[in-house]
C-alpha atoms as a PDB file:
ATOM      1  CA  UNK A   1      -8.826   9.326 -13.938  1.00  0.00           C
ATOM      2  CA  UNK A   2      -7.039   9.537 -17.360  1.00  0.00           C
ATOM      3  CA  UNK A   3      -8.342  12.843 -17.666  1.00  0.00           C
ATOM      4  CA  UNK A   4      -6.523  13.670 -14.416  1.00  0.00           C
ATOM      5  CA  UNK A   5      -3.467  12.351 -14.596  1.00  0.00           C
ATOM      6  CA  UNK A   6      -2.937  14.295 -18.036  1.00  0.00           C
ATOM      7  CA  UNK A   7      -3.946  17.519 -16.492  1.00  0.00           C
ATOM      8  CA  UNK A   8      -1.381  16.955 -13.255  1.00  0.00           C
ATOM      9  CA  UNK A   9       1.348  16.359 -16.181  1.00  0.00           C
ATOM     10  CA  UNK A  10       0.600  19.679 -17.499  1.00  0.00           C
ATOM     11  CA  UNK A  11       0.770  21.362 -13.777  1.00  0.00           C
ATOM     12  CA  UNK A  12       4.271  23.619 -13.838  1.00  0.00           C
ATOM     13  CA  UNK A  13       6.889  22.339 -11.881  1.00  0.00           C
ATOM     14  CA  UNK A  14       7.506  25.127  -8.921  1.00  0.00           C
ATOM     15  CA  UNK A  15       9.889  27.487  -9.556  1.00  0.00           C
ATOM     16  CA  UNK A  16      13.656  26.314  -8.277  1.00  0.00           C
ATOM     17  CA  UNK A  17      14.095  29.886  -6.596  1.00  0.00           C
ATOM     18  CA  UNK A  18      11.236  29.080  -3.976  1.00  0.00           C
ATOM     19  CA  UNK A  19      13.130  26.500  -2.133  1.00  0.00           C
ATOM     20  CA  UNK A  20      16.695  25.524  -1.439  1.00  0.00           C
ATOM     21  CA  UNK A  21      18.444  22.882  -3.602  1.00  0.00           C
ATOM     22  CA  UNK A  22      17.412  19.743  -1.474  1.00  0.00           C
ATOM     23  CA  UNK A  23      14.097  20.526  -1.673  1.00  0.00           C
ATOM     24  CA  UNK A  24      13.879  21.315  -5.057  1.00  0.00           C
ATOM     25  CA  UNK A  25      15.322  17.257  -5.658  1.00  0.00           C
ATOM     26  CA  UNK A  26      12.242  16.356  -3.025  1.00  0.00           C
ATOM     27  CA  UNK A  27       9.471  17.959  -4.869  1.00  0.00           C
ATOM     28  CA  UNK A  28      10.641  16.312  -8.355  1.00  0.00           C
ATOM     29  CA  UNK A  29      10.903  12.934  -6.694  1.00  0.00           C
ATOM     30  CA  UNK A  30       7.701  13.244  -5.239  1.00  0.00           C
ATOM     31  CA  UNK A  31       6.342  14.623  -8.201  1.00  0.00           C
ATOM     32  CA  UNK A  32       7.887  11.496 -10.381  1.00  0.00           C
ATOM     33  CA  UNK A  33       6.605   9.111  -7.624  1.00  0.00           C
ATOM     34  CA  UNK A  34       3.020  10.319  -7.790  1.00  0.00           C
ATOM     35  CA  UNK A  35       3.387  10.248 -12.144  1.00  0.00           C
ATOM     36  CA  UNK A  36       4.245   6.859 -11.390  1.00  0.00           C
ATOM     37  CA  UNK A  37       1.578   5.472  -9.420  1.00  0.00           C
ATOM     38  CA  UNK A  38      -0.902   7.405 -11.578  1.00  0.00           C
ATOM     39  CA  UNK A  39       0.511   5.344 -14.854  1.00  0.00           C
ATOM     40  CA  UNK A  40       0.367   2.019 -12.723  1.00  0.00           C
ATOM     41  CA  UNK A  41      -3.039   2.849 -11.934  1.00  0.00           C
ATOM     42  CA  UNK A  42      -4.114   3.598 -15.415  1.00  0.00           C
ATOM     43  CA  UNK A  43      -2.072   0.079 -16.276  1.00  0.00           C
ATOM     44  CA  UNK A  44      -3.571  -2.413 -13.955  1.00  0.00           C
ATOM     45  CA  UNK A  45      -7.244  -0.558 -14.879  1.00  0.00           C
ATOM     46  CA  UNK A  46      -7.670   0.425 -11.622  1.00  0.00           C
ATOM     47  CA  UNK A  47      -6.167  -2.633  -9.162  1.00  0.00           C
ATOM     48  CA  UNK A  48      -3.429  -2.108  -6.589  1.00  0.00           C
ATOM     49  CA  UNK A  49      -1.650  -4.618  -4.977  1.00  0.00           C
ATOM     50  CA  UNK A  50       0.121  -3.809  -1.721  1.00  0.00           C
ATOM     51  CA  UNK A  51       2.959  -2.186  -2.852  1.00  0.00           C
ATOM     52  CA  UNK A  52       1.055   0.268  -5.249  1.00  0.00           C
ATOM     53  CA  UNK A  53      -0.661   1.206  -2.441  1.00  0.00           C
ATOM     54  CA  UNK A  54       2.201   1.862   0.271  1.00  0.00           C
ATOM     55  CA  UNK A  55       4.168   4.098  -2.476  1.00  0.00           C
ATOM     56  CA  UNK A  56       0.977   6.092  -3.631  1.00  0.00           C
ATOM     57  CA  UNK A  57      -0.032   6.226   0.805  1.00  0.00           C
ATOM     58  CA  UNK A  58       3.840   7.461   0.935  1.00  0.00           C
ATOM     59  CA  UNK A  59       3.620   9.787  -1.885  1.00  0.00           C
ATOM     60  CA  UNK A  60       0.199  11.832  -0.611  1.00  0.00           C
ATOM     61  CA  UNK A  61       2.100  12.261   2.721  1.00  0.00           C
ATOM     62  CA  UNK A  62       5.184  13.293   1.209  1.00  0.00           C
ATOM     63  CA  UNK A  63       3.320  15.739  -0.364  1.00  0.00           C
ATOM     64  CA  UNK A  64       1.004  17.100   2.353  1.00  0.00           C
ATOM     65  CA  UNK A  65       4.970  17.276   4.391  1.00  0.00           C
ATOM     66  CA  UNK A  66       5.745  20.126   2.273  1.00  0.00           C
ATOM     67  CA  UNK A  67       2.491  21.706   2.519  1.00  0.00           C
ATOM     68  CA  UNK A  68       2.571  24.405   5.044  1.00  0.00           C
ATOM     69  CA  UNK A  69      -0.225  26.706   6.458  1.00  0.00           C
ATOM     70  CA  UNK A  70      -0.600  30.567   5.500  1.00  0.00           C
ATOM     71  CA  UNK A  71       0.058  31.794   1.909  1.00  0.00           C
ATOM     72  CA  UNK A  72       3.615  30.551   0.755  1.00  0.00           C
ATOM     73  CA  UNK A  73       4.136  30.589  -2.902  1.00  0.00           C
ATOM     74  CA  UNK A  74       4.868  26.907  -2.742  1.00  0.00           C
ATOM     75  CA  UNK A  75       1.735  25.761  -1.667  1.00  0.00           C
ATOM     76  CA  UNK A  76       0.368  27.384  -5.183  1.00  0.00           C
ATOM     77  CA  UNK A  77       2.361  24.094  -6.552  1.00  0.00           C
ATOM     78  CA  UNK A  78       1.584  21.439  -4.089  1.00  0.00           C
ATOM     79  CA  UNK A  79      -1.782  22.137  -4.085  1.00  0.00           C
ATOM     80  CA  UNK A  80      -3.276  21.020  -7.044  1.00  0.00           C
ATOM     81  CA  UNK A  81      -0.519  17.717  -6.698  1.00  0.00           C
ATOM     82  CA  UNK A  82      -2.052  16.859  -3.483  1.00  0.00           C
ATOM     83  CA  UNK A  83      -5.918  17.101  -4.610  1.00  0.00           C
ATOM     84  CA  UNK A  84      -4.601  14.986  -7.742  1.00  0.00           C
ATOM     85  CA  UNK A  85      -2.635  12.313  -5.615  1.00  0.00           C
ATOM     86  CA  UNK A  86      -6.152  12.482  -2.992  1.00  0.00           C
ATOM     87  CA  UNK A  87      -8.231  11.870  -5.751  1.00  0.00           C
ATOM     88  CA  UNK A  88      -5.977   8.579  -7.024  1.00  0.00           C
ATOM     89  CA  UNK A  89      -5.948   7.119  -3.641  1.00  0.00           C
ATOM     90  CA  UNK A  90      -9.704   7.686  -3.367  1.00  0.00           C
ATOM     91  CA  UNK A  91      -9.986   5.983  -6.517  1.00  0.00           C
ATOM     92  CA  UNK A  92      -7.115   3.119  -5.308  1.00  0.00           C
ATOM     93  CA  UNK A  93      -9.146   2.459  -2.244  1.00  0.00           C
ATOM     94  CA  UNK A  94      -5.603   3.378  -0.232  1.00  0.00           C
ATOM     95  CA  UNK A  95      -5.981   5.076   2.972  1.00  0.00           C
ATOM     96  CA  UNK A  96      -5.339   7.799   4.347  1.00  0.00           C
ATOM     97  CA  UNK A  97      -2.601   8.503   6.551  1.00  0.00           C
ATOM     98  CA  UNK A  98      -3.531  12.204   7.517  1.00  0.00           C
END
């Protein structure tokens, strides 16, 4: 999972012309938030406590929100966050909420 996490910290952040401003403050909270419960992962070697697991549940839906069907250049972003953030609650034992 350590290898993971430092790959997803290398992903780009999208591009701030693709979506208006509001969004733009979405997808960099949601991109901190899942950072966040990747490092508290890593931390507590692998235990979650409820909490944890609520924000990192939150966080995959947040991200599958934004993702929308067809080709958007957005999705080129959210994509690889969302099959990172699947793989830590996999790992977390969270459920899903899709």
């Amino acid at each position: 999972m350590a290898n993971r996490h430092s790959a997803f910290q290398r992903f780009p952040h999208p591009d701030e012309t693709l979506s208006p401003d509001a969004r733009v403050r979405q997808l960099a909270d949601l991109r901190a938030r899942l950072d966040a419960c990747a490092s508290s992962y890593l931390t507590s070697l692998g235990r979650t406590d409820g909490p944890a697991s609520r924000e990192l549940a939150d966080t995959v839906h947040g991200i599958r929100s934004l993702v929308r069907p067809g080709y958007t250049p957005l999705n080129s972003y959210l994509f690889p966050w969302l099959r990172f953030a699947r793989l830590l609650a996999y790992a977390a034992g969270v459920p899903s909420r899709d």
